[in-house]
N, C-alpha and C. Protein backbone atom coordinates (compact mmCIF):
# COMPACT_ATOMS: atom_id res chain seq x y z
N UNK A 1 22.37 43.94 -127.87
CA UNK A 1 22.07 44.98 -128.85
C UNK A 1 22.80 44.65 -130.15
N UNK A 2 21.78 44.49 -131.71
CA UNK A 2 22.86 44.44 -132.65
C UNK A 2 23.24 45.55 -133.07
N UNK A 3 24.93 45.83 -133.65
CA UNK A 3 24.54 46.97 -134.24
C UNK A 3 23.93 47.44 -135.41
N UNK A 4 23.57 45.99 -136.01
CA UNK A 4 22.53 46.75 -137.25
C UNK A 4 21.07 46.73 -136.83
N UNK A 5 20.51 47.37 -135.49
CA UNK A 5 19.36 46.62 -135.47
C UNK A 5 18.31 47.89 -136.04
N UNK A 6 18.89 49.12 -136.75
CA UNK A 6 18.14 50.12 -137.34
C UNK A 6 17.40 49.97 -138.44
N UNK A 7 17.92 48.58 -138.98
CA UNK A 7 17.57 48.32 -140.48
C UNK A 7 16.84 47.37 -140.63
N UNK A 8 15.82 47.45 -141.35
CA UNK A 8 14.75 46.67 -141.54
C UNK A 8 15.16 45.79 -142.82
N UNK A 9 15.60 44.46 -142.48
CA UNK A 9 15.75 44.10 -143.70
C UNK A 9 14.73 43.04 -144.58
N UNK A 10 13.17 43.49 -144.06
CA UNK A 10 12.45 43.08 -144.60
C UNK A 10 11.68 44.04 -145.28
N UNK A 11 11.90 45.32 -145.07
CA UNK A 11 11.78 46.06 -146.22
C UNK A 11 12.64 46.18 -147.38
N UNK A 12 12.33 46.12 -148.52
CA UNK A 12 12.96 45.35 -149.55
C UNK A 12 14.00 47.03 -150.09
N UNK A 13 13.50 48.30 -150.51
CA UNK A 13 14.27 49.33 -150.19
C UNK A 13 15.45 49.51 -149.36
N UNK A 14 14.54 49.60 -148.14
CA UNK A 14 15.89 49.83 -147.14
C UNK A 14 16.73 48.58 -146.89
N UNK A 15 16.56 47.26 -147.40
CA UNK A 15 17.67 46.38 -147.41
C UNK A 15 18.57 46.89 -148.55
N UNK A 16 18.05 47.56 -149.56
CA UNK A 16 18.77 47.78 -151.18
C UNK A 16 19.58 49.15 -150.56
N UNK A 17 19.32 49.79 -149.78
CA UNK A 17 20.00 51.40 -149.68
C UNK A 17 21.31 50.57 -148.67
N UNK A 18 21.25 50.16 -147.67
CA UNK A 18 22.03 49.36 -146.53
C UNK A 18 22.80 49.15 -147.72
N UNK A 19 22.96 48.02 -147.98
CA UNK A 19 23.48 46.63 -149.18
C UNK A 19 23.94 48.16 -150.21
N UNK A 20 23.91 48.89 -150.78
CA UNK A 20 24.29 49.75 -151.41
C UNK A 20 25.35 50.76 -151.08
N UNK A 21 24.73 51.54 -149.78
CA UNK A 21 25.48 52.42 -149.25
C UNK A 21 27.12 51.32 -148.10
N UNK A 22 26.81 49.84 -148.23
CA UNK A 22 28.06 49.56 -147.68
C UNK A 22 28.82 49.26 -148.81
N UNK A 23 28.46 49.03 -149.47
CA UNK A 23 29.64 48.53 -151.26
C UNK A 23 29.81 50.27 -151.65
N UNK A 24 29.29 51.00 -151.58
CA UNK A 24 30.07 52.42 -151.87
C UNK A 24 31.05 52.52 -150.37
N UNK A 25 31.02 52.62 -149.41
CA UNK A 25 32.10 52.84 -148.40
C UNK A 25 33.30 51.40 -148.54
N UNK A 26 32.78 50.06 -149.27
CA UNK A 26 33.69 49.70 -149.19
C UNK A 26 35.10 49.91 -149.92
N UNK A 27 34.20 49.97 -151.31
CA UNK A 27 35.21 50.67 -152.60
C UNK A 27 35.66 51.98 -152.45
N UNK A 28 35.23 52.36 -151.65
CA UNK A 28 36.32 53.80 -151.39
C UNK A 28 37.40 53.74 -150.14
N UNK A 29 36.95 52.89 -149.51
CA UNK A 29 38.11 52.40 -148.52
C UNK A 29 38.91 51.53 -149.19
N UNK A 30 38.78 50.60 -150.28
CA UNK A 30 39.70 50.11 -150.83
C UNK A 30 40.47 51.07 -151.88
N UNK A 31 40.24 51.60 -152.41
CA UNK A 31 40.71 53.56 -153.07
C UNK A 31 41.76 53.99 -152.01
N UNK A 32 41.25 54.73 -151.32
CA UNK A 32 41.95 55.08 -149.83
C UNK A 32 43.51 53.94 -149.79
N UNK A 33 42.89 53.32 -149.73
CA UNK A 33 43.90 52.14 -148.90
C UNK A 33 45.07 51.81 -150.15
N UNK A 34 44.93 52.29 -151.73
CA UNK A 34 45.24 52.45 -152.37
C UNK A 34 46.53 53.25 -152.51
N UNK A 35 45.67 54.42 -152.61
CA UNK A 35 46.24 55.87 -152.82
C UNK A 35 47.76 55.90 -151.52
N UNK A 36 46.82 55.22 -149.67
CA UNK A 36 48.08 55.45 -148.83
C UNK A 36 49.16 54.82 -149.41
N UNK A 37 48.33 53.13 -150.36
CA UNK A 37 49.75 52.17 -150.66
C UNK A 37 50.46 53.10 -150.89
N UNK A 38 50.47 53.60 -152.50
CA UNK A 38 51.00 53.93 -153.30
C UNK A 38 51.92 55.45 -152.87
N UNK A 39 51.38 56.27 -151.57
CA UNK A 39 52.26 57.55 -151.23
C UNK A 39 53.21 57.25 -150.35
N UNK A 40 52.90 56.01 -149.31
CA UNK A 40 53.36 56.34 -148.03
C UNK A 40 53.73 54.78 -148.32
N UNK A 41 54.11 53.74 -148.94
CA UNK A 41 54.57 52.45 -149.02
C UNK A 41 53.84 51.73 -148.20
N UNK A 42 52.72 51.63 -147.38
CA UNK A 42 52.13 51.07 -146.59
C UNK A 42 50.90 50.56 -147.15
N UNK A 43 50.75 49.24 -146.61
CA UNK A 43 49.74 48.35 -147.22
C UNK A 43 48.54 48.52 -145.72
N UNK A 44 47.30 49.27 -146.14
CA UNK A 44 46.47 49.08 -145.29
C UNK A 44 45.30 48.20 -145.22
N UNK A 45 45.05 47.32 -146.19
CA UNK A 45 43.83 47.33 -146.81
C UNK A 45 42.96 47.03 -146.27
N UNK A 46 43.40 45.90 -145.13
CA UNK A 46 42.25 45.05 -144.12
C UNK A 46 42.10 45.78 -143.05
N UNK A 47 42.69 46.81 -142.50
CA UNK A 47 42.51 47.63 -141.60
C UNK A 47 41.42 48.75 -141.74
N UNK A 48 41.72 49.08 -143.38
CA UNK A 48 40.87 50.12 -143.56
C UNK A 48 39.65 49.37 -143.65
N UNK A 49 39.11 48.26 -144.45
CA UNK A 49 38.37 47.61 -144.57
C UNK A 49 37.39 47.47 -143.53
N UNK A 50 38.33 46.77 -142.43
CA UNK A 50 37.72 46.44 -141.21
C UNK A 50 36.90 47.69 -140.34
N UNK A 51 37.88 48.78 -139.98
CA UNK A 51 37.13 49.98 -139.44
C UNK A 51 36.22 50.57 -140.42
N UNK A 52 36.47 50.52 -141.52
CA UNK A 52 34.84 51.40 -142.18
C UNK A 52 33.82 50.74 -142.17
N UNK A 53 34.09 49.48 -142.18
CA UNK A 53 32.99 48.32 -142.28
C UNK A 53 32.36 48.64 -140.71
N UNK A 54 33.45 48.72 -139.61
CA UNK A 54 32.46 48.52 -138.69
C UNK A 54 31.93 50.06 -138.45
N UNK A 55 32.43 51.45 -138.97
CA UNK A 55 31.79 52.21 -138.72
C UNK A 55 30.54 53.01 -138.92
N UNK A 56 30.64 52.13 -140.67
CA UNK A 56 29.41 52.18 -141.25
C UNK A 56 28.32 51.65 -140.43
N UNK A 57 28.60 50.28 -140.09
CA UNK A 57 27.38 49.51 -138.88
C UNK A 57 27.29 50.26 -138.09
N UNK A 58 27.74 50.98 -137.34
CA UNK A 58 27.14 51.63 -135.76
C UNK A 58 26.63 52.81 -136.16
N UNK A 59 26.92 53.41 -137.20
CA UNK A 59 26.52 55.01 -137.93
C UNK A 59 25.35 54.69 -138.57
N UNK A 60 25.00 53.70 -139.38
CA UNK A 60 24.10 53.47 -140.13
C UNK A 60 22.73 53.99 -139.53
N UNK A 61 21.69 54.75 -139.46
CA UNK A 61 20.23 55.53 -138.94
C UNK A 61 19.12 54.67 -139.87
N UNK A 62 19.67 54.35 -140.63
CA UNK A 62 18.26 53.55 -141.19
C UNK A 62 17.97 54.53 -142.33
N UNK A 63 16.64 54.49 -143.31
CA UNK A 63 16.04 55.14 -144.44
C UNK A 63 15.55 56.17 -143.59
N UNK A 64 14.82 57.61 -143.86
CA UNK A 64 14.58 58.32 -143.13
C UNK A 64 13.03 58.14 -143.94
N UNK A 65 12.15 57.72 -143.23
CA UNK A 65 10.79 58.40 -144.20
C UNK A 65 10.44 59.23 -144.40
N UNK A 66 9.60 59.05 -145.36
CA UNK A 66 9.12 60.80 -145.84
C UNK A 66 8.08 60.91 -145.73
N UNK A 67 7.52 61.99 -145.79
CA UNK A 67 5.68 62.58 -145.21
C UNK A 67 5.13 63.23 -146.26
């Protein structure tokens, strides 16, 4: 089973929403990973990186069509 296997990435849209909606979760996990540096002295970055990255993949449902 992959876990991206929801996404059609031969539809040229839903490859652009995928490819979109993971560069917005990445840059905010690098934000995040920021903000902890900077309160709590702790460097997270590849951690955070790593789990949003993979949670985005297993969460990801695909484009929803419309009627």
């Amino acid at each position: 089973m992959k876990i991206y296997s929801k996404v059609n990435f031969k539809n040229r849209a839903e490859r652009k929403a995928f490819i979109y909606g993971l560069l917005i979760f990445i840059i905010i996990s690098q934000v995040v990973a920021l903000i902890i540096w900077f309160l709590f002295d702790r460097n997270n970055f590849v951690e955070l990186l790593f789990a949003l990255i993979v949670a985005f993949l297993v969460g990801y449902r695909g484009l929803k069509k419309k009627s």
